[in-house]
Structure formats: structure tokens, C-alpha cells
N, C-alpha and C. Protein backbone atom coordinates (compact mmCIF):
# COMPACT_ATOMS: atom_id res chain seq x y z
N UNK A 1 -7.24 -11.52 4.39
CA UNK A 1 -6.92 -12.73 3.68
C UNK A 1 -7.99 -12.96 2.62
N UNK A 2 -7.12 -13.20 1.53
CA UNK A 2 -8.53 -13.91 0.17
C UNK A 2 -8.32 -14.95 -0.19
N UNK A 3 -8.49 -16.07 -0.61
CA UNK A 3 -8.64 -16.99 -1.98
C UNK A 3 -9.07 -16.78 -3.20
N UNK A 4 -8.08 -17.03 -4.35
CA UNK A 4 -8.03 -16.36 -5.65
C UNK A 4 -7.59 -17.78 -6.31
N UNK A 5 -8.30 -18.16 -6.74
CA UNK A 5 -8.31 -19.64 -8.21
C UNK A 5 -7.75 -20.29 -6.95
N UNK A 6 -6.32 -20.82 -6.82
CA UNK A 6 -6.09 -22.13 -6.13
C UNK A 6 -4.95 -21.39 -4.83
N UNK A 7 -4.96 -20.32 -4.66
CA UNK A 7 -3.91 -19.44 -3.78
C UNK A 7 -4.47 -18.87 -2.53
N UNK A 8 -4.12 -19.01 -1.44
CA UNK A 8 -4.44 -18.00 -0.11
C UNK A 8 -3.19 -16.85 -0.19
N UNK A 9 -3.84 -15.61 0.01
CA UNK A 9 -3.69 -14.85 -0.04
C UNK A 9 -3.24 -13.49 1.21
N UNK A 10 -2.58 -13.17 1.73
CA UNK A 10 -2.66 -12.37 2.99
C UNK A 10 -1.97 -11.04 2.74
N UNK A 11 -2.62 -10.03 3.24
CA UNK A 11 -2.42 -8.14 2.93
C UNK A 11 -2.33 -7.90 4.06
N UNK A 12 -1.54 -6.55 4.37
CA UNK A 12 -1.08 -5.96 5.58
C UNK A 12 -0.07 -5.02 5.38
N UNK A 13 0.44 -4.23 6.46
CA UNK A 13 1.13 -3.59 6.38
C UNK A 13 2.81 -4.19 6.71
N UNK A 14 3.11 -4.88 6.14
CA UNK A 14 4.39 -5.65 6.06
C UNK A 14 5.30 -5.36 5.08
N UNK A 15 6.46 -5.19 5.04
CA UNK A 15 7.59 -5.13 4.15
C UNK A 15 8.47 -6.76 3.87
N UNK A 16 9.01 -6.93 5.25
CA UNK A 16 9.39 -8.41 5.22
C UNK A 16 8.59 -9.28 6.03
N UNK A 17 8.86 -10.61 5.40
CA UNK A 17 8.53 -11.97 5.56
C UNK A 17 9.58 -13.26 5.88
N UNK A 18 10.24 -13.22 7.16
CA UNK A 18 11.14 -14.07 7.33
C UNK A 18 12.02 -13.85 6.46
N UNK A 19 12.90 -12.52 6.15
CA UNK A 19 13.63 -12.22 5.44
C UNK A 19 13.31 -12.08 3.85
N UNK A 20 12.14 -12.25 3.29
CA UNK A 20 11.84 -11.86 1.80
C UNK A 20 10.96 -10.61 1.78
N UNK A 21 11.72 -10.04 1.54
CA UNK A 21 10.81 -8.47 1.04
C UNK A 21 9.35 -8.72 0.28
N UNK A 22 8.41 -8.20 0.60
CA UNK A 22 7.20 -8.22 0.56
C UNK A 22 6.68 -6.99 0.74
N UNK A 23 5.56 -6.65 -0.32
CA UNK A 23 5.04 -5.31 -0.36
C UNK A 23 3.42 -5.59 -0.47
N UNK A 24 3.05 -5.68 0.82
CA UNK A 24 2.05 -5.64 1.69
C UNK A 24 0.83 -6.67 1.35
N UNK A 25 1.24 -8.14 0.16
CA UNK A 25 1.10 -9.10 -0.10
C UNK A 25 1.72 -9.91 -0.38
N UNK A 26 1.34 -11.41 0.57
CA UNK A 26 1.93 -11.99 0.44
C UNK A 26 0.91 -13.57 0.19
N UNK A 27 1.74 -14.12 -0.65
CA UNK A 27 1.15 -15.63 -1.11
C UNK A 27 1.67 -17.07 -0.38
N UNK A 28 0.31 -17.28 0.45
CA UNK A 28 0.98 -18.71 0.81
C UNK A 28 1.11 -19.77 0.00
N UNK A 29 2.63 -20.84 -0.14
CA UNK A 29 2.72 -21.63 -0.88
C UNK A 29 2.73 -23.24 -0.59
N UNK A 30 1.62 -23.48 0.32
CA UNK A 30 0.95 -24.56 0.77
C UNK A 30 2.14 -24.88 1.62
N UNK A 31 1.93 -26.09 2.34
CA UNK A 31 2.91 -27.30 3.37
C UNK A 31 1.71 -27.02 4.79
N UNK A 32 2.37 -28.09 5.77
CA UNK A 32 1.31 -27.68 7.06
C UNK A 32 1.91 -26.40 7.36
N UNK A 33 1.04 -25.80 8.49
CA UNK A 33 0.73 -24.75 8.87
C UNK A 33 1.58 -24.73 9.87
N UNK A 34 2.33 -25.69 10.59
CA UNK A 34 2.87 -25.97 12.09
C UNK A 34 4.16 -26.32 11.90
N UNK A 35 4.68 -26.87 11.01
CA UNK A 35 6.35 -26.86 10.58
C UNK A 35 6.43 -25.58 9.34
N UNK A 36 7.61 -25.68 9.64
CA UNK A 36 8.74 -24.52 8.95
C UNK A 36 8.12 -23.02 9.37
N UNK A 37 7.91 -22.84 10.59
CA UNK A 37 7.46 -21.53 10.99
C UNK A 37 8.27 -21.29 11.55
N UNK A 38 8.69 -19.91 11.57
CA UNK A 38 9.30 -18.97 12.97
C UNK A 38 8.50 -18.89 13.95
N UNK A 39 9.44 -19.09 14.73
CA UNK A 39 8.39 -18.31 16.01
C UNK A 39 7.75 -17.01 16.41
N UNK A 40 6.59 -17.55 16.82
CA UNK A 40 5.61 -16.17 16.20
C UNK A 40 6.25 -15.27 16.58
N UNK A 41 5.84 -13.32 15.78
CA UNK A 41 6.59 -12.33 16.51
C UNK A 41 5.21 -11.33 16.39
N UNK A 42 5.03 -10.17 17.09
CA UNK A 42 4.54 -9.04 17.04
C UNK A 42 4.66 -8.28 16.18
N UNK A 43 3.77 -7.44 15.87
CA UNK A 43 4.07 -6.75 14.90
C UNK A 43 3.84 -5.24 15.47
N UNK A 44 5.10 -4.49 15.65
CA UNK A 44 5.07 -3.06 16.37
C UNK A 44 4.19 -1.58 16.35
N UNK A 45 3.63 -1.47 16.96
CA UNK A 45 2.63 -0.44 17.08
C UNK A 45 4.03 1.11 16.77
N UNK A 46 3.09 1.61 15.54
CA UNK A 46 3.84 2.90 15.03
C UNK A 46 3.24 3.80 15.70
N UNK A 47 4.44 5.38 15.95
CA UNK A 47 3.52 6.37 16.25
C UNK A 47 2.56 6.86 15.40
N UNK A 48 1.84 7.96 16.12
CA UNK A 48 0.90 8.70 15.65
C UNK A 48 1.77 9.16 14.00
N UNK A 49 0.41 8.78 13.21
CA UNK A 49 1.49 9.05 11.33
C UNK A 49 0.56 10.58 11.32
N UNK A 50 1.26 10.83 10.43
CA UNK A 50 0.48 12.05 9.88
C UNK A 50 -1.25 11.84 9.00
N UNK A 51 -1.55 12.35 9.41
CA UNK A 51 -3.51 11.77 8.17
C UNK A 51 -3.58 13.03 7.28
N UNK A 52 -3.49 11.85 5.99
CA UNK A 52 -3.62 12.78 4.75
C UNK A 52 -5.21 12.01 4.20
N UNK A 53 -5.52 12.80 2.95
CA UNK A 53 -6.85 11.98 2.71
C UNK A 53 -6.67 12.37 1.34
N UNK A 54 -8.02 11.74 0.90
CA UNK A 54 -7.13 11.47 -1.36
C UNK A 54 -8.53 11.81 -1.27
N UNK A 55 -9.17 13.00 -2.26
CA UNK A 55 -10.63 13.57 -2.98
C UNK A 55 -10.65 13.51 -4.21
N UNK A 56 -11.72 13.86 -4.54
CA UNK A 56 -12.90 12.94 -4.35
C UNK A 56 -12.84 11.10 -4.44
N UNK A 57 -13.62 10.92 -3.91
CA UNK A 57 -13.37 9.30 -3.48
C UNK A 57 -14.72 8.64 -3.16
N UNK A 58 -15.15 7.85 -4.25
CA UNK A 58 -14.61 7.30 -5.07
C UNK A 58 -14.09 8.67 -6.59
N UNK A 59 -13.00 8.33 -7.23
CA UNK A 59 -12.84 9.21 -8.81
C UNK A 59 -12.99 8.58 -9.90
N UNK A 60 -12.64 9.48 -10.69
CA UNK A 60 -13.22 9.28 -12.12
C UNK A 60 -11.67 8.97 -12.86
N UNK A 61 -11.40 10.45 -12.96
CA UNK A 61 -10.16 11.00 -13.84
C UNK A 61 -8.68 11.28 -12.67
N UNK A 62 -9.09 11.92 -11.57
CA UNK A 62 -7.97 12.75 -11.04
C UNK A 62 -8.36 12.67 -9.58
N UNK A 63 -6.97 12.60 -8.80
CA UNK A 63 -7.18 12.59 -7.04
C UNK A 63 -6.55 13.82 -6.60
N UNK A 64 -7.11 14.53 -5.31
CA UNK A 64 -6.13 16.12 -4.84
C UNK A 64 -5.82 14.52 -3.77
N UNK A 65 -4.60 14.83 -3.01
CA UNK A 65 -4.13 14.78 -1.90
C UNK A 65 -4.23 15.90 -1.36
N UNK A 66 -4.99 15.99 0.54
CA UNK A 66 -5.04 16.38 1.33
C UNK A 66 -4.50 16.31 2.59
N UNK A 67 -3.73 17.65 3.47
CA UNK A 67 -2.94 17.13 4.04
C UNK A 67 -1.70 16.46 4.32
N UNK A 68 -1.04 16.69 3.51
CA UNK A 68 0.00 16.30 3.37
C UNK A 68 1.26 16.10 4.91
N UNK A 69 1.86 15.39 4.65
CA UNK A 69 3.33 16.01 5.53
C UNK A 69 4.12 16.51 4.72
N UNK A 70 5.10 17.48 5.64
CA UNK A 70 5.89 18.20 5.39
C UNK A 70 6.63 17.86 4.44
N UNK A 71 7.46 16.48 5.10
CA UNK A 71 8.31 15.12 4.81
C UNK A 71 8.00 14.60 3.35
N UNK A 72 7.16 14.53 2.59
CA UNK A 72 6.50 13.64 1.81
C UNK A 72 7.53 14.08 0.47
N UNK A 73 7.91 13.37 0.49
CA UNK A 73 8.96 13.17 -1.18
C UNK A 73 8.95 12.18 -1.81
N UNK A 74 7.86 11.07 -2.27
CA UNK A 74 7.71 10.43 -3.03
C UNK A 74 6.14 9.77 -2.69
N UNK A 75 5.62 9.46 -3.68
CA UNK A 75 4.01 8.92 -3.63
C UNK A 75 4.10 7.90 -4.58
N UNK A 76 3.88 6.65 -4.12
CA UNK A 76 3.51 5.50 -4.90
C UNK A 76 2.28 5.45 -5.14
N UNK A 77 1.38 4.68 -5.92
CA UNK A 77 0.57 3.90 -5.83
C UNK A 77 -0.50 2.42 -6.05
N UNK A 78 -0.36 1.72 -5.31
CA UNK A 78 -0.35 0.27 -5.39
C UNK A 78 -1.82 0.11 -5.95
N UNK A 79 -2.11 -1.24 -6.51
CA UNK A 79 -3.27 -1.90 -6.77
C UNK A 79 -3.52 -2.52 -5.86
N UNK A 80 -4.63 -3.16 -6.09
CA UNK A 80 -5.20 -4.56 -5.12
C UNK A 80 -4.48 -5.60 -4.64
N UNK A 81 -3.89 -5.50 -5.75
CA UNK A 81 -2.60 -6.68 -4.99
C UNK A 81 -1.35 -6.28 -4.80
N UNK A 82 -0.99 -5.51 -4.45
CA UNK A 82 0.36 -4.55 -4.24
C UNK A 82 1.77 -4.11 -5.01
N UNK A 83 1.09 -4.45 -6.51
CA UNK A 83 1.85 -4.11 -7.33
C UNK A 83 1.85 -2.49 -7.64
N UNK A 84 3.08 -1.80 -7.77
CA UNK A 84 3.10 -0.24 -8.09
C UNK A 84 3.13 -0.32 -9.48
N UNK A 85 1.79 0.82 -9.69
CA UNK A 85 0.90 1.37 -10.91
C UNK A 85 1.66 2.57 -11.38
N UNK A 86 1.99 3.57 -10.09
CA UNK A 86 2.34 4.81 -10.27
C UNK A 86 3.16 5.26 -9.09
N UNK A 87 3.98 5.93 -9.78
CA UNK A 87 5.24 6.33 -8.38
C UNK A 87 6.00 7.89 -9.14
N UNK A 88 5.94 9.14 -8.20
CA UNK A 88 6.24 10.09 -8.52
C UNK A 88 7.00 10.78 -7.38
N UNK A 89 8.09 11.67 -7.64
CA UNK A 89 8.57 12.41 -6.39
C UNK A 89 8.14 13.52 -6.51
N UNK A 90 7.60 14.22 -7.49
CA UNK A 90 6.56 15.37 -7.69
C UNK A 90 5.67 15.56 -6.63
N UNK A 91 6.22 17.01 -6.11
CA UNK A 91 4.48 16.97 -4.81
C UNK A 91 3.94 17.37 -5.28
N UNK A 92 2.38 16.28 -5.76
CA UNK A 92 1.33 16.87 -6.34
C UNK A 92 0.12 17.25 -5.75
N UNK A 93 -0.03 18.52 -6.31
CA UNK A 93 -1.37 19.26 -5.70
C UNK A 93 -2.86 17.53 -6.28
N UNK A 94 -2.30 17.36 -7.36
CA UNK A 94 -3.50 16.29 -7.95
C UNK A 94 -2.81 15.46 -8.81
N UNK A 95 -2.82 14.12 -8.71
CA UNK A 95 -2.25 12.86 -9.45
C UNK A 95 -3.37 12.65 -10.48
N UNK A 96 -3.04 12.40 -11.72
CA UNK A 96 -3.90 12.20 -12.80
C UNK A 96 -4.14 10.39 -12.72
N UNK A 97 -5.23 9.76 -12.75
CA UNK A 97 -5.50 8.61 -12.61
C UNK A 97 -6.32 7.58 -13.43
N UNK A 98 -6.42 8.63 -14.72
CA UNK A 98 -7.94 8.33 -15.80
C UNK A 98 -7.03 7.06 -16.33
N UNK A 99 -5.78 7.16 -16.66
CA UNK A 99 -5.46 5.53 -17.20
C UNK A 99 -5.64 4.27 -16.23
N UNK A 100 -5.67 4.50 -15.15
CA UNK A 100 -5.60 3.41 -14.09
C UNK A 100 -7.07 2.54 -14.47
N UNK A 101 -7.27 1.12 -14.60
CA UNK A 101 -8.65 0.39 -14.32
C UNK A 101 -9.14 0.53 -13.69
N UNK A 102 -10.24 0.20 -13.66
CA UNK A 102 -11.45 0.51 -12.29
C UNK A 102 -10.75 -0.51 -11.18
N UNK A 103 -11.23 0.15 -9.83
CA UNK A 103 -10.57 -0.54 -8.93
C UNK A 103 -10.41 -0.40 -7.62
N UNK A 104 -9.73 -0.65 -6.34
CA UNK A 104 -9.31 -0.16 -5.32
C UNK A 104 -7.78 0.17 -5.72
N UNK A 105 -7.29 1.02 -5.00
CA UNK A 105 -6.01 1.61 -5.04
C UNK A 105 -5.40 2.20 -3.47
N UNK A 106 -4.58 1.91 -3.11
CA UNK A 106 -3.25 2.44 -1.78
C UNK A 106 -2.70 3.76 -2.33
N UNK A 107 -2.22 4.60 -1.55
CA UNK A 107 -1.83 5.86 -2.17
C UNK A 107 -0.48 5.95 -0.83
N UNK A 108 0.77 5.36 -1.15
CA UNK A 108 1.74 5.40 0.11
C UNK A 108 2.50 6.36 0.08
N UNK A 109 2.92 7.21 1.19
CA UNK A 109 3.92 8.64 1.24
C UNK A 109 4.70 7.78 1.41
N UNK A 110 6.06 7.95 1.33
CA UNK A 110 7.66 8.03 1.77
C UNK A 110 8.27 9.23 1.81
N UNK A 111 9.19 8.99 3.26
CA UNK A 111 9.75 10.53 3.16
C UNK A 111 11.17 10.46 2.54
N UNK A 112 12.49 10.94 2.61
CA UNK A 112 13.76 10.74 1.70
C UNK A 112 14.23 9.95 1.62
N UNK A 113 13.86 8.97 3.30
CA UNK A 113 14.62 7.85 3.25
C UNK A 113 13.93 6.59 3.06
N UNK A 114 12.90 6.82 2.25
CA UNK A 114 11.82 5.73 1.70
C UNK A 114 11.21 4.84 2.71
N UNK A 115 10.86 5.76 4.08
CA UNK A 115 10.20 5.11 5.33
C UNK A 115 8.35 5.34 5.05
N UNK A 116 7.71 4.71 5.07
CA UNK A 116 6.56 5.39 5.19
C UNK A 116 5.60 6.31 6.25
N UNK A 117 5.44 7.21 5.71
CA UNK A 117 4.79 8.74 6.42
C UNK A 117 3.05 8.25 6.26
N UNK A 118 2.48 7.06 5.84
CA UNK A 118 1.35 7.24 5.85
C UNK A 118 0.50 6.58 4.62
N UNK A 119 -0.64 6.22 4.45
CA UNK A 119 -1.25 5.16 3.60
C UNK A 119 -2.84 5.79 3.53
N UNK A 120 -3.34 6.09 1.87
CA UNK A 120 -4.63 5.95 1.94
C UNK A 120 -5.23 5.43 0.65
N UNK A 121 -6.72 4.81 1.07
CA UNK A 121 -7.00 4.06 0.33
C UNK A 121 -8.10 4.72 -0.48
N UNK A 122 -8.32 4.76 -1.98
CA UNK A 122 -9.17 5.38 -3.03
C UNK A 122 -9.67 3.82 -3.66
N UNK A 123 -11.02 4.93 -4.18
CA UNK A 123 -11.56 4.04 -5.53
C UNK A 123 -11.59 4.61 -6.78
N UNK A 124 -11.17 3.84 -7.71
CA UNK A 124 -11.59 4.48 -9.14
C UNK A 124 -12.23 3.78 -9.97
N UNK A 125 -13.08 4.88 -10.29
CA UNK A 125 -14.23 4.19 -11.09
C UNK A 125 -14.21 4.13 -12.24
């Protein structure tokens, strides 16, 4: 969770939010905290994902992905606040990244059926 100018802020690995699609931020828009909630739910423990890893890290210009899955047919990649920067179905030996701002960055697999295979996190400098 952050605070940013007048907004709370919450990141995670979430898609939906009481039915609104959400990509892994979400903005609270004030009221109490204790009405208009669902009742709380769990959030499900995934199997074992595959571990890939993104080099050199922190970068400059360019990332190798390491490790890959088999599965992996599309690579996004999100900013700080979970907006997609870059999204390719190209399996790349190395994603070019020199236009991206300095920053933190998510690097998400999907496999055909746009499930996620796995998440890693880079810096660029």
C-alpha cells in the first residue's frame, strides 16, 4: 500500500475487485471502511509457478529472460503502477528496454490462454 498526493493506493497480485477488473492496482475511493464491503474472502494459494529471472538487474539498455517456461507465449511489461509499457508474443532471447524511464518494472508470462505462468521484477536505470 502507498499514498500518492490525496489517494491510497493498494498492489498485489489481483485481477478482479468485486467484479472490476484490475491489474494488480487498485485505488481506494474514500467512504468508511466497514460499509459497502463484501465479505471478506481469501485469496488462493497457486501451485508451484515456474522461476524465470530477468539479467542483468538492475539495466541500462536491454533484459535476457532466464528460464523460461515452455508455455510462455506472451510477455507484458508493467510499470509501477500497473500500466502495460510493453507487450510482445515474440519469445525473446532479450527485450530491448533503453526507451522505458528509469524505474521499477513487472515482467508477466502468459501462456495461450492469457493465464499467468509467472512474474519478475527489474530495475532500469
Amino acid at each position: 500500500m502507498t499514498v500518492w498526493r490525496d489517494s491510497l493506493y493498494i498492489c498485489g497480485g489481483f485481477n478482479i475487485i468485486e467484479g472490476d477488473t484490475i491489474i494488480q492496482v487498485a485505488q481506494w475511493i474514500g467512504g468508511d471502511a466497514t460499509t459497502n464491503c463484501s465479505t471478506p474472502t481469501g485469496i488462493a494459494q497457486h501451485g508451484s509457478r515456474s522461476v524465470f529471472s530477468v539479467a542483468p538487474n538492475p539495466a541500462t539498455t536491454s533484459i535476457t529472460l532466464q528460464g523460461l517456461p515452455t508455455a510462455a507465449a506472451t510477455f507484458v511489461v508493467h510499470d509501477a503502477l500497473g500500466r502495460v509499457v510493453m507487450r510482445t508474443q515474440a519469445r525473446p532471447p532479450a527485450m530491448d528496454i533503453a526507451g522505458l524511464p528509469s524505474g521499477t518494472y513487472v515482467v508477466r508470462i502468459l501462456d495461450a490462454q492469457n493465464l499467468s505462468l509467472g512474474t519478475a521484477r527489474f530495475v532500469k536505470q
